[in-house]
Protein backbone atom coordinates (compact mmCIF):
# COMPACT_ATOMS: atom_id res chain seq x y z
CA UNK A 1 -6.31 78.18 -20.87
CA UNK A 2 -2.51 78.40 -19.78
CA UNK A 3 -3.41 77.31 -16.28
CA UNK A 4 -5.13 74.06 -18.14
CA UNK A 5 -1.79 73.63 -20.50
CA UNK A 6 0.57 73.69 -17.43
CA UNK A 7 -1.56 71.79 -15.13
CA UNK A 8 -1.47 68.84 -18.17
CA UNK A 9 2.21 69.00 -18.94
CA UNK A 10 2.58 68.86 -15.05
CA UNK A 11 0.57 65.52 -14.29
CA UNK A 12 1.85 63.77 -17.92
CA UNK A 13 5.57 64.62 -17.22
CA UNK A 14 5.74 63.83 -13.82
CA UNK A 15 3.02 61.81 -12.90
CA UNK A 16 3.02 60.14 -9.40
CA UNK A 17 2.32 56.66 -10.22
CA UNK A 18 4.96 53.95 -10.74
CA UNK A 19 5.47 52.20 -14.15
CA UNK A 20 6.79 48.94 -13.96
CA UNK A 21 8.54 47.28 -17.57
CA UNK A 22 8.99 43.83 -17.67
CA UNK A 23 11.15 43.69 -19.67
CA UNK A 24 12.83 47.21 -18.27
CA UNK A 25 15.64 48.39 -20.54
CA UNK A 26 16.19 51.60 -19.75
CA UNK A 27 19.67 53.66 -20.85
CA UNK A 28 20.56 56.29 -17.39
CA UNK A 29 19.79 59.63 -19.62
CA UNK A 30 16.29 58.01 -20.11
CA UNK A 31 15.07 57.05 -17.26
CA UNK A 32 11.71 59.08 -16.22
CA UNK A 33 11.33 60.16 -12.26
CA UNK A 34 8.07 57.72 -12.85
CA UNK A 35 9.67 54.81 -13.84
CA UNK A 36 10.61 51.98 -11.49
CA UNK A 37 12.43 48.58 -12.61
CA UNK A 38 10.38 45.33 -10.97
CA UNK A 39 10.93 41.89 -10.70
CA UNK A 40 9.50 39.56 -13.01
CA UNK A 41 7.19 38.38 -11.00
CA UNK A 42 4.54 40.99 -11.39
CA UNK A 43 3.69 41.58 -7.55
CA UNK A 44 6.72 41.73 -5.15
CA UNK A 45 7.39 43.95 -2.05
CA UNK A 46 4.95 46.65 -3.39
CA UNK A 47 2.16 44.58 -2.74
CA UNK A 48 0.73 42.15 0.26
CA UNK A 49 3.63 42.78 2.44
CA UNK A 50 3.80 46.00 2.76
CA UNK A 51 0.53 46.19 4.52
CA UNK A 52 2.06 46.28 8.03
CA UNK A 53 -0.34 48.22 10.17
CA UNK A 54 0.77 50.70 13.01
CA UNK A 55 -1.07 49.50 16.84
CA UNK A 56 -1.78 53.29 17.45
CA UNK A 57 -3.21 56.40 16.00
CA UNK A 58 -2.61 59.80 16.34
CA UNK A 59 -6.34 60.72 15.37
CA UNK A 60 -9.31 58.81 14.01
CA UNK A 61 -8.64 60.25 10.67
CA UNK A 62 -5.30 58.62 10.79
CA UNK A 63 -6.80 55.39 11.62
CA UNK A 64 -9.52 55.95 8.47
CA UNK A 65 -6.99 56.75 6.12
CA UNK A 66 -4.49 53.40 6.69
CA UNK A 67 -7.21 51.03 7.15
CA UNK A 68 -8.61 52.19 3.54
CA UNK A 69 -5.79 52.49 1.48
CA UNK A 70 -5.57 50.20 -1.24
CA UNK A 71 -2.55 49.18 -3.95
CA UNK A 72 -4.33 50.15 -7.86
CA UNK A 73 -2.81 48.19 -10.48
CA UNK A 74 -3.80 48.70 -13.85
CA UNK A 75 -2.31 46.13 -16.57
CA UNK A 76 -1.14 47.05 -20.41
CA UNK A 77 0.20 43.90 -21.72
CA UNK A 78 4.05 43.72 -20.41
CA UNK A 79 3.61 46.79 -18.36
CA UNK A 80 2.14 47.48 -15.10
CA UNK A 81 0.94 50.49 -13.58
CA UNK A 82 0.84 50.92 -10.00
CA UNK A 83 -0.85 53.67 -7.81
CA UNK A 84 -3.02 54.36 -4.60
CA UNK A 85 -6.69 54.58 -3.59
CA UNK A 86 -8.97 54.36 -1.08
CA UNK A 87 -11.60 52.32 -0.01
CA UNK A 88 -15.13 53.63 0.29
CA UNK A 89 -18.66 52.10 1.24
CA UNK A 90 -21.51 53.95 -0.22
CA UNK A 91 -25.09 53.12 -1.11
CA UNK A 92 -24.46 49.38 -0.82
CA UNK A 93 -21.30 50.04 -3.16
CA UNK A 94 -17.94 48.97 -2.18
CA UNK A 95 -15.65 51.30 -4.74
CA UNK A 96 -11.92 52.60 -4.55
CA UNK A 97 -11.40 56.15 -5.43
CA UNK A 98 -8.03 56.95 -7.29
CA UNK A 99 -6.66 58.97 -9.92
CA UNK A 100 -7.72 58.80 -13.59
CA UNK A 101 -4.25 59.27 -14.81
CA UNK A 102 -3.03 56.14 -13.89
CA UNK A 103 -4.84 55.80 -17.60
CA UNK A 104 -2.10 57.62 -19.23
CA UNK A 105 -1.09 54.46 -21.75
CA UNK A 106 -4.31 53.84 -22.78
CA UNK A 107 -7.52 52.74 -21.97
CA UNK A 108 -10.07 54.12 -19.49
CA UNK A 109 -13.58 53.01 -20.95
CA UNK A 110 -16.05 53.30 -17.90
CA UNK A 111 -18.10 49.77 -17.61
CA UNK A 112 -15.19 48.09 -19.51
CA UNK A 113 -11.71 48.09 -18.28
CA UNK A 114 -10.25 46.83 -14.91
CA UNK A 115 -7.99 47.49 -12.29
CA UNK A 116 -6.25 44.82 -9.65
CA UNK A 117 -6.88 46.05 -6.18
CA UNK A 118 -4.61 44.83 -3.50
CA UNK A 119 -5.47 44.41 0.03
CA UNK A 120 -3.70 43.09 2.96
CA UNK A 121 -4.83 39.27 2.41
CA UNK A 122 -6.93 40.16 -0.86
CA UNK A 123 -6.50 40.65 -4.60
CA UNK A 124 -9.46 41.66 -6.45
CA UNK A 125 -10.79 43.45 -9.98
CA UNK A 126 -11.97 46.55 -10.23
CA UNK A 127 -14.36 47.21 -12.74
CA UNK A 128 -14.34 51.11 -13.65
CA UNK A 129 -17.49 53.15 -13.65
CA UNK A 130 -16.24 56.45 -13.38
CA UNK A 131 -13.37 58.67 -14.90
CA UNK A 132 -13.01 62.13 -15.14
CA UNK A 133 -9.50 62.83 -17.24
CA UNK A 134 -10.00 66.75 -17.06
CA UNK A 135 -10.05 66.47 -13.04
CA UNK A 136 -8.47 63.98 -12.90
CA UNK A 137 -10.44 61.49 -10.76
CA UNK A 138 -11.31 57.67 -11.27
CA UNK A 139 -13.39 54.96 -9.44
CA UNK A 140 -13.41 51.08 -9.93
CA UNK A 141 -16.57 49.35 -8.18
CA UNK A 142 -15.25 46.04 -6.23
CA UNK A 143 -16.38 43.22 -4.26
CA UNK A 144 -16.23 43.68 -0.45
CA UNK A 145 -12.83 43.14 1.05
CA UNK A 146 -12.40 41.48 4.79
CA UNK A 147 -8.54 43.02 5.53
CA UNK A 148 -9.82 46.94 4.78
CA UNK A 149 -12.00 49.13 6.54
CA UNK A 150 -14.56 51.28 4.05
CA UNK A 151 -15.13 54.58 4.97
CA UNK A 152 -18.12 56.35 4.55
CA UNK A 153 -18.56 58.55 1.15
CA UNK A 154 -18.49 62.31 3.38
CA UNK A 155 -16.56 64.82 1.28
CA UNK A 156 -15.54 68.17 2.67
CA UNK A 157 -17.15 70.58 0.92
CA UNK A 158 -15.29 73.44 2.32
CA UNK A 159 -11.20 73.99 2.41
CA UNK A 160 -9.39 76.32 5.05
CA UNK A 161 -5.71 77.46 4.58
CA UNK A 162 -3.97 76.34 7.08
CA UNK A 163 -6.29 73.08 7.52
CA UNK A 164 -4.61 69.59 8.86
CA UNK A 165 -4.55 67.31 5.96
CA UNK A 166 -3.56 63.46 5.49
CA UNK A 167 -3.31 60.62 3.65
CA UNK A 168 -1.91 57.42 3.55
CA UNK A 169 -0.55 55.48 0.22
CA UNK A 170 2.42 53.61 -0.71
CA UNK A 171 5.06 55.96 -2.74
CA UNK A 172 7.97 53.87 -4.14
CA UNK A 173 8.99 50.93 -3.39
CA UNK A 174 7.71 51.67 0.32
CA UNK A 175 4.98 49.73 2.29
CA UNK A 176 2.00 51.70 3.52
CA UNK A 177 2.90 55.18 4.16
CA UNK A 178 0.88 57.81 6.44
CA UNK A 179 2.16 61.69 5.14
CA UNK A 180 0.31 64.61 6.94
CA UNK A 181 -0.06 68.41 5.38
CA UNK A 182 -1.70 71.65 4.91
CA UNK A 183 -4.19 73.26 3.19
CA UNK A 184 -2.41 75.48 0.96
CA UNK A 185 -4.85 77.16 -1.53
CA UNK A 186 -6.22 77.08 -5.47
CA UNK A 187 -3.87 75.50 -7.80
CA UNK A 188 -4.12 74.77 -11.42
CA UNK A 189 -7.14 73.96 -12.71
CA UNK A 190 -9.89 72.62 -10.67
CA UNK A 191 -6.89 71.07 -8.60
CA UNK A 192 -6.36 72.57 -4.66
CA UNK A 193 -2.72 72.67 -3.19
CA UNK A 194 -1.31 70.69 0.12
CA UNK A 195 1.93 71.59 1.78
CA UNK A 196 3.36 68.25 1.99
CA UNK A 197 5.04 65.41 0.01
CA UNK A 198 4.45 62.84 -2.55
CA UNK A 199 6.33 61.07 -5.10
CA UNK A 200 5.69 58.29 -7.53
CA UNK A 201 2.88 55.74 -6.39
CA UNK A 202 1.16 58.27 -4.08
CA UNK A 203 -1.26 58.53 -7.15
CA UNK A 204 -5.06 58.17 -6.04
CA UNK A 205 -3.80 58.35 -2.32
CA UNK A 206 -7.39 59.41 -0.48
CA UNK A 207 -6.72 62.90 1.17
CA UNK A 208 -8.73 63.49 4.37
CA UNK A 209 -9.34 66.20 6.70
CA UNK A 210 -8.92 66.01 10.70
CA UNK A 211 -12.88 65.19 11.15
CA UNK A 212 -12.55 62.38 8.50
CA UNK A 213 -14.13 64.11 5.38
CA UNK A 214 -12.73 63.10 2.15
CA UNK A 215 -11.21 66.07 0.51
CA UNK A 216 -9.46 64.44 -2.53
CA UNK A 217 -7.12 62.28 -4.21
CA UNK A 218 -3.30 63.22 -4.70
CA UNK A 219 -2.95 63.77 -8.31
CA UNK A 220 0.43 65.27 -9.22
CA UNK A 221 3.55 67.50 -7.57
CA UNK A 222 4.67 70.65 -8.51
CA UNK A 223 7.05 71.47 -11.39
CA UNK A 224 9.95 74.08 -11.22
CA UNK A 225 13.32 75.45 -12.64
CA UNK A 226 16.31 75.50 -10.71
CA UNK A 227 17.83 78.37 -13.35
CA UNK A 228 19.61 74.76 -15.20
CA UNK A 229 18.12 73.51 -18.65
CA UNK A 230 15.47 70.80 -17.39
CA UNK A 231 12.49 70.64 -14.75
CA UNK A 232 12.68 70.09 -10.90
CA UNK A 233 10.65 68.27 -9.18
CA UNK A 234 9.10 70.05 -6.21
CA UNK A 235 7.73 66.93 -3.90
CA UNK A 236 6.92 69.34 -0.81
CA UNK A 237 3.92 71.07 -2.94
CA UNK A 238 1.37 68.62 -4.16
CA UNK A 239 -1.82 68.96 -6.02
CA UNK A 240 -5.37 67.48 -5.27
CA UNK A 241 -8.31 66.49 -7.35
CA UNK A 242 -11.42 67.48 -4.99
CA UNK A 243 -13.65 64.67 -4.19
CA UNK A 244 -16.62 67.36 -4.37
CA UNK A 245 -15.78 67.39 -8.54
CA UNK A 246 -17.56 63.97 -8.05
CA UNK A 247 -20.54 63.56 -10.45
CA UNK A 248 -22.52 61.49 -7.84
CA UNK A 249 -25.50 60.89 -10.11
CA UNK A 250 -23.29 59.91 -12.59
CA UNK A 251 -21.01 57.38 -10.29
CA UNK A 252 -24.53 55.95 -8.27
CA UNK A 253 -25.83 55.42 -12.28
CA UNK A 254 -22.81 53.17 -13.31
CA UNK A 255 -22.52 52.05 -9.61
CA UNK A 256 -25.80 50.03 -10.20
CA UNK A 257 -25.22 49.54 -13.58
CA UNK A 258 -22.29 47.63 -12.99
CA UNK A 259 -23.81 45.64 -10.29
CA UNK A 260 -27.06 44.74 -12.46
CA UNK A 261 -25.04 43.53 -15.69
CA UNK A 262 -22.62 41.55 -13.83
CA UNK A 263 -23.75 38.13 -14.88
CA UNK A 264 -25.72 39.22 -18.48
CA UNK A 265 -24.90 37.01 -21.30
CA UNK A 266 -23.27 34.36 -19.39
């Protein structure tokens, strides 16, 4: 039960998505470590732009993990929420995977509520048709997009400390970012640990392993004290939902749901 108390005040105080106000009027002693001022125009450098793709890879797993990563946006009236995902291919599905708390205003009703996905060339909605709060996992179900490159739906269903980890996403005001780590161990919760570093908009980022198995989706970062009154943020240790927490029934259910009610009642 404590583990489950700190792991929540760790992901709602610190959360690694980006809020963006419009209007943002924000006095210095209030500004949250997940709050970033935008223009007004809604999308700006976070967005098309900053899809600028490297010529080489390291490994095929680097290579799978740019070519799938996707911008999240989900809208609450004059504020936007913006996070990472990553684009999968499964069962005749195209879906993104991300992180469920990029809910954390509101919202979240599976079959109802959208999410803007941004591609290279492409902006599309997401309709959600699976969230898990408690692990903290979410997936939207989208039309097929031409600029990114699905992967398949393979998650690792084993973990090894010490294990070569990466993912790509787009932290800050930053364009796409590739971050690699290790395998680290348990952490709180249902979450596993990754010796590596995150901050705000690396939310949903997909986490793979060197053969290209999808182990997760960067969720939070961990919380410390310094010995001063206040928190500190510890970006070097971050926390992962595992994709195997998946209820596939559950996601293939909605999946086809989705796709079946699409046009009913027009």
């Amino acid at each position: 039960m404590i583990h489950k108390i700190v792991k929540v005040f760790t992901i709602f105080c610190f959360l690694l998505m980006q809020v963006s106000c419009q209007p943002v009027s924000l006095e210095p002693s209030r500004v949250r470590t997940d709050v970033t001022p935008s223009s007004s125009s809604g999308f700006n450098s976070y967005d098309v732009g900053g899809f600028k793709d490297a010529r080489t890879y390291e490994t095929f797993a680097h290579k799978m993990s740019r070519r799938s990563a996707v911008r999240v946006q989900i809208e609450y009236g004059d504020m936007s929420v913006y996070g990472s995902g990553t684009y999968i291919k499964w069962r005749g599905h195209d879906m993104v995977v991300t992180a469920a708390h990029l809910f954390a205003f509101g919202g979240g009703t599976v079959l109802k509520d959208e999410a803007i996905i941004t591609s290279p060339s492409e902006k599309v909605f997401g309709k959600l048709v699976y969230v898990d709060k408690i692990v903290d996992i979410a997936v939207f179900a989208i039309p097929a997009l031409k600029s990114r490159s699905p992967n398949k739906f393979n998650r690792a269903n084993s973990f090894r400390i010490g294990e070569k980890l990466i993912y790509s996403g787009f932290p800050g005001p930053n364009q796409l970012l590739t971050f690699e780590g290790e395998m680290s161990g348990d952490a709180y919760g249902t979450d596993i640990a990754m010796s590596s570093f995150a901050w705000p908009g690396s939310s949903g980022s997909g986490v793979y392993n060197s053969k290209g198995e999808l182990v997760g989706v960067v969720v939070s970062i961990m919380v410390g004290s310094n010995g001063n009154p206040g928190r500190q943020l510890i970006g070097s240790v971050v926390y992962i939902a595992p994709a195997t927490l998946i209820d596939s029934v559950y996601l293939l259910y909605n999946l086809d749901k989705a796709r079946n009610s699409k046009n009913a009642g027009f």
